[in-house]
Protein backbone atom coordinates (compact mmCIF):
# COMPACT_ATOMS: atom_id res chain seq x y z
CA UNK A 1 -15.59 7.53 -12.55
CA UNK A 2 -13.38 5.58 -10.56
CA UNK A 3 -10.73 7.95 -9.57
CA UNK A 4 -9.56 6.34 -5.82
CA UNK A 5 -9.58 2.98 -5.48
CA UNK A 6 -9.12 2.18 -2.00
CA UNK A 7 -7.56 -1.49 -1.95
CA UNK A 8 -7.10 -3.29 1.83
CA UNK A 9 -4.57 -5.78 1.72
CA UNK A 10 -3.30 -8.04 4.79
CA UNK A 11 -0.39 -9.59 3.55
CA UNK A 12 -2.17 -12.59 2.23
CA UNK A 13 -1.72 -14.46 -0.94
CA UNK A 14 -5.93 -14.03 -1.04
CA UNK A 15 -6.10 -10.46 -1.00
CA UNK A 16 -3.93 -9.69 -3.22
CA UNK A 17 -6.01 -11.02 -5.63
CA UNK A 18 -7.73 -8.29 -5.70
CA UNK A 19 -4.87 -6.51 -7.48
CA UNK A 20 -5.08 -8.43 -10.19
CA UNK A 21 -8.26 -7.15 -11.00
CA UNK A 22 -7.88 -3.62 -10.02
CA UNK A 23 -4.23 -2.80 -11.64
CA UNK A 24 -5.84 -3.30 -15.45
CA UNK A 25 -8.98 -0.88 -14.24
CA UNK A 26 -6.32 1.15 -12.96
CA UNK A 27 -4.26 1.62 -15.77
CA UNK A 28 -6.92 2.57 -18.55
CA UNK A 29 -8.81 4.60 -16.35
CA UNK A 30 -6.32 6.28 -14.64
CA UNK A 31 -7.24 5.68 -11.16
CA UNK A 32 -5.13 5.86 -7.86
CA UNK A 33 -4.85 3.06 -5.20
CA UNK A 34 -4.38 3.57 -1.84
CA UNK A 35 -3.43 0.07 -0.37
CA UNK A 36 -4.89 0.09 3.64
CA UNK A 37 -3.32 -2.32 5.65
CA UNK A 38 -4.92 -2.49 9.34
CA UNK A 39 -2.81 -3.75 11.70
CA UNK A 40 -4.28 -5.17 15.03
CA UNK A 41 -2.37 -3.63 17.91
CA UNK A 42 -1.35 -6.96 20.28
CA UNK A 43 -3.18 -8.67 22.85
CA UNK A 44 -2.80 -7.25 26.37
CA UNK A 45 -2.64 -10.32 28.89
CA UNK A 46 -2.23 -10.15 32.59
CA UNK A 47 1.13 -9.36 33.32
CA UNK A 48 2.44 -8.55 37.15
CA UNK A 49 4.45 -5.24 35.54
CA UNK A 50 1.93 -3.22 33.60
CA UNK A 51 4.80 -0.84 32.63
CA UNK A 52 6.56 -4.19 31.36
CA UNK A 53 3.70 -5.31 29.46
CA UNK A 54 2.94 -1.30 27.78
CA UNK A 55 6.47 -1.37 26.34
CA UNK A 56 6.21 -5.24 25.16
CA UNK A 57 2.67 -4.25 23.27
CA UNK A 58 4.36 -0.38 21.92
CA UNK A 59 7.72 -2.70 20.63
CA UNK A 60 4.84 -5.06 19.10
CA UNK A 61 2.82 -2.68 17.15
CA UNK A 62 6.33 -0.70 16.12
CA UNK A 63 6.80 -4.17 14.68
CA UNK A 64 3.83 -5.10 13.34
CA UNK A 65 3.98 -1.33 11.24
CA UNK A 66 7.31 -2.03 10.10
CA UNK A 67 5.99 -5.09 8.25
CA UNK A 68 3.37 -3.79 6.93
CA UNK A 69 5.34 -0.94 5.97
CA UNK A 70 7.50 -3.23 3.96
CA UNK A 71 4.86 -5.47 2.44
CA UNK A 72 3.04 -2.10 1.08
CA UNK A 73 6.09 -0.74 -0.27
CA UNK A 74 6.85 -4.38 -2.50
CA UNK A 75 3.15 -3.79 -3.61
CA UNK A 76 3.12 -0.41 -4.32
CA UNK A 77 6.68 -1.04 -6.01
CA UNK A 78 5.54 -3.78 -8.08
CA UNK A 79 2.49 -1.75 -9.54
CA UNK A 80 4.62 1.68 -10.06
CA UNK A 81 6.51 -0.61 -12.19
CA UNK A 82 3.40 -1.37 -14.66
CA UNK A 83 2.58 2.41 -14.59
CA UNK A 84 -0.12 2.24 -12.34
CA UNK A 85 -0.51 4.65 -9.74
CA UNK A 86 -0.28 3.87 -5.83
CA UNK A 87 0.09 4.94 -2.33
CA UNK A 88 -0.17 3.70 0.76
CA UNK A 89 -1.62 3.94 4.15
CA UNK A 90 -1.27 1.90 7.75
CA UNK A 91 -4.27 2.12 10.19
CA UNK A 92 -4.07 0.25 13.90
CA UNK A 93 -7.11 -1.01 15.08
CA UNK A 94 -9.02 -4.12 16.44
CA UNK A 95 -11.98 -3.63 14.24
CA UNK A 96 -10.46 -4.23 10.58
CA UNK A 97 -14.13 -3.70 9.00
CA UNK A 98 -14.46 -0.43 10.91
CA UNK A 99 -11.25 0.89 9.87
CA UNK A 100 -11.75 0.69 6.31
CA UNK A 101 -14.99 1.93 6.06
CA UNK A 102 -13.98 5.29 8.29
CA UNK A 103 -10.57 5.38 6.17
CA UNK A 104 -12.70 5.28 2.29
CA UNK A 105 -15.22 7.78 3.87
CA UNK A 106 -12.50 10.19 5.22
CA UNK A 107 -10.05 10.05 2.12
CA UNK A 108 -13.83 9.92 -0.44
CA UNK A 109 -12.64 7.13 -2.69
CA UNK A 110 -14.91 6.56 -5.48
CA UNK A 111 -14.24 2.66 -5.20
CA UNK A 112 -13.30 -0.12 -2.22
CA UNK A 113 -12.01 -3.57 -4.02
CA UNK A 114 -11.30 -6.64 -1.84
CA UNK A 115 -10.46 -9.92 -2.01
CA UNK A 116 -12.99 -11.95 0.01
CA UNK A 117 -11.39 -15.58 1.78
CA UNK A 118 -14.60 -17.53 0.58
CA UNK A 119 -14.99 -18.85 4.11
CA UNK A 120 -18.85 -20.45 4.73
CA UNK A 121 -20.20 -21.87 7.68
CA UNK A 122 -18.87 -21.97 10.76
CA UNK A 123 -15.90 -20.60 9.85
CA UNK A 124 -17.59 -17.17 8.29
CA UNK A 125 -19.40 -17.35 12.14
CA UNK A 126 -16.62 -17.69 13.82
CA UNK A 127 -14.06 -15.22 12.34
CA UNK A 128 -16.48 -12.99 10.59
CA UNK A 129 -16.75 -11.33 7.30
CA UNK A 130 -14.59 -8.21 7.07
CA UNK A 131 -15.56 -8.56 3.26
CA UNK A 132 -19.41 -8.44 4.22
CA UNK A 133 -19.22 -6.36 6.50
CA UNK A 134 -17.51 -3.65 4.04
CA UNK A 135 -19.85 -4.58 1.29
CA UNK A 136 -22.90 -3.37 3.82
CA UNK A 137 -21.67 -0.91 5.38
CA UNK A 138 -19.83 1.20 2.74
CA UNK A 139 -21.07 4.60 1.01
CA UNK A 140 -19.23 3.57 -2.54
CA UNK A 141 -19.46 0.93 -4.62
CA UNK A 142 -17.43 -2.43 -3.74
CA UNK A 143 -15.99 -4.49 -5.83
CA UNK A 144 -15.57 -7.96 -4.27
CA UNK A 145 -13.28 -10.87 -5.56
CA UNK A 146 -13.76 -14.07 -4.77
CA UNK A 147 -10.50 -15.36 -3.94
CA UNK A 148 -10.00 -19.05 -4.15
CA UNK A 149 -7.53 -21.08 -2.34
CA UNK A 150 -5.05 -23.25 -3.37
CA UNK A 151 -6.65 -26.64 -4.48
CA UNK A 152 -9.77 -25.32 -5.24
């Protein structure tokens, strides 16, 4: 039923809880992951040497990959290590939401599971609910875990 489970992670503590849940589902179903990290390229600001300021924003992104690079490989490392299956995959763009809905319709998984950051209020208002925005927008199922932070 669940053969690709598409799992976006961005390097937080919080949604990586998600893996938690999806590594046992994994493992006695024999699913896939594919851990998504989208990376936002960098701000552009106003800079009096554009061709200055392209190479400052191409060294930033090369960066930015590199990381995430790394962070999916300790992920996928630490789940190939309880037999569970995984890949992984590095999209750049400003819309995070947008990204992994285009990325689990182009690769068909059967399954998107994401940690949501709980945030309410203003703070859901101001930075938005890639989790929500997922959950409505996607042509699978979603799985979302509430991730709670620590204290709570």
């Amino acid at each position: 039923m669940y053969k690709k489970v598409l799992v976006p992670l961005d390097g937080s503590k919080l949604a990586e809880v998600a893996l938690q849940h999806v590594e046992q589902l994994a493992w006695e179903l024999g699913s896939s992951l594919i851990l998504l990290r989208v990376v936002r390229p960098p701000r552009s600001v106003e800079y009096p040497w554009p061709e200055k300021m392209m190479a400052l924003n191409q060294e930033l992104e090369a960066g930015f990959k590199r990381e995430a690079r790394s962070y999916l490989a300790a992920r996928r490392g630490e789940l190939s290590n309880k037999n569970v299956e995984a890949s992984t995959h590095i999209m750049v763009s400003e819309d995070v939401a947008n990204a992994i809905l285009d990325y689990s319709e182009q690769e068909r998984v059967d399954l998107i599971a994401m940690s949501t950051h709980g945030r309410s209020g203003v703070g859901r208002w101001v930075y938005g609910s890639v989790a929500e925005r997922v959950l409505r927008g996607a042509t699978c199922p979603v799985l979302l875990i509430r991730a709670k932070r620590e204290g709570q």
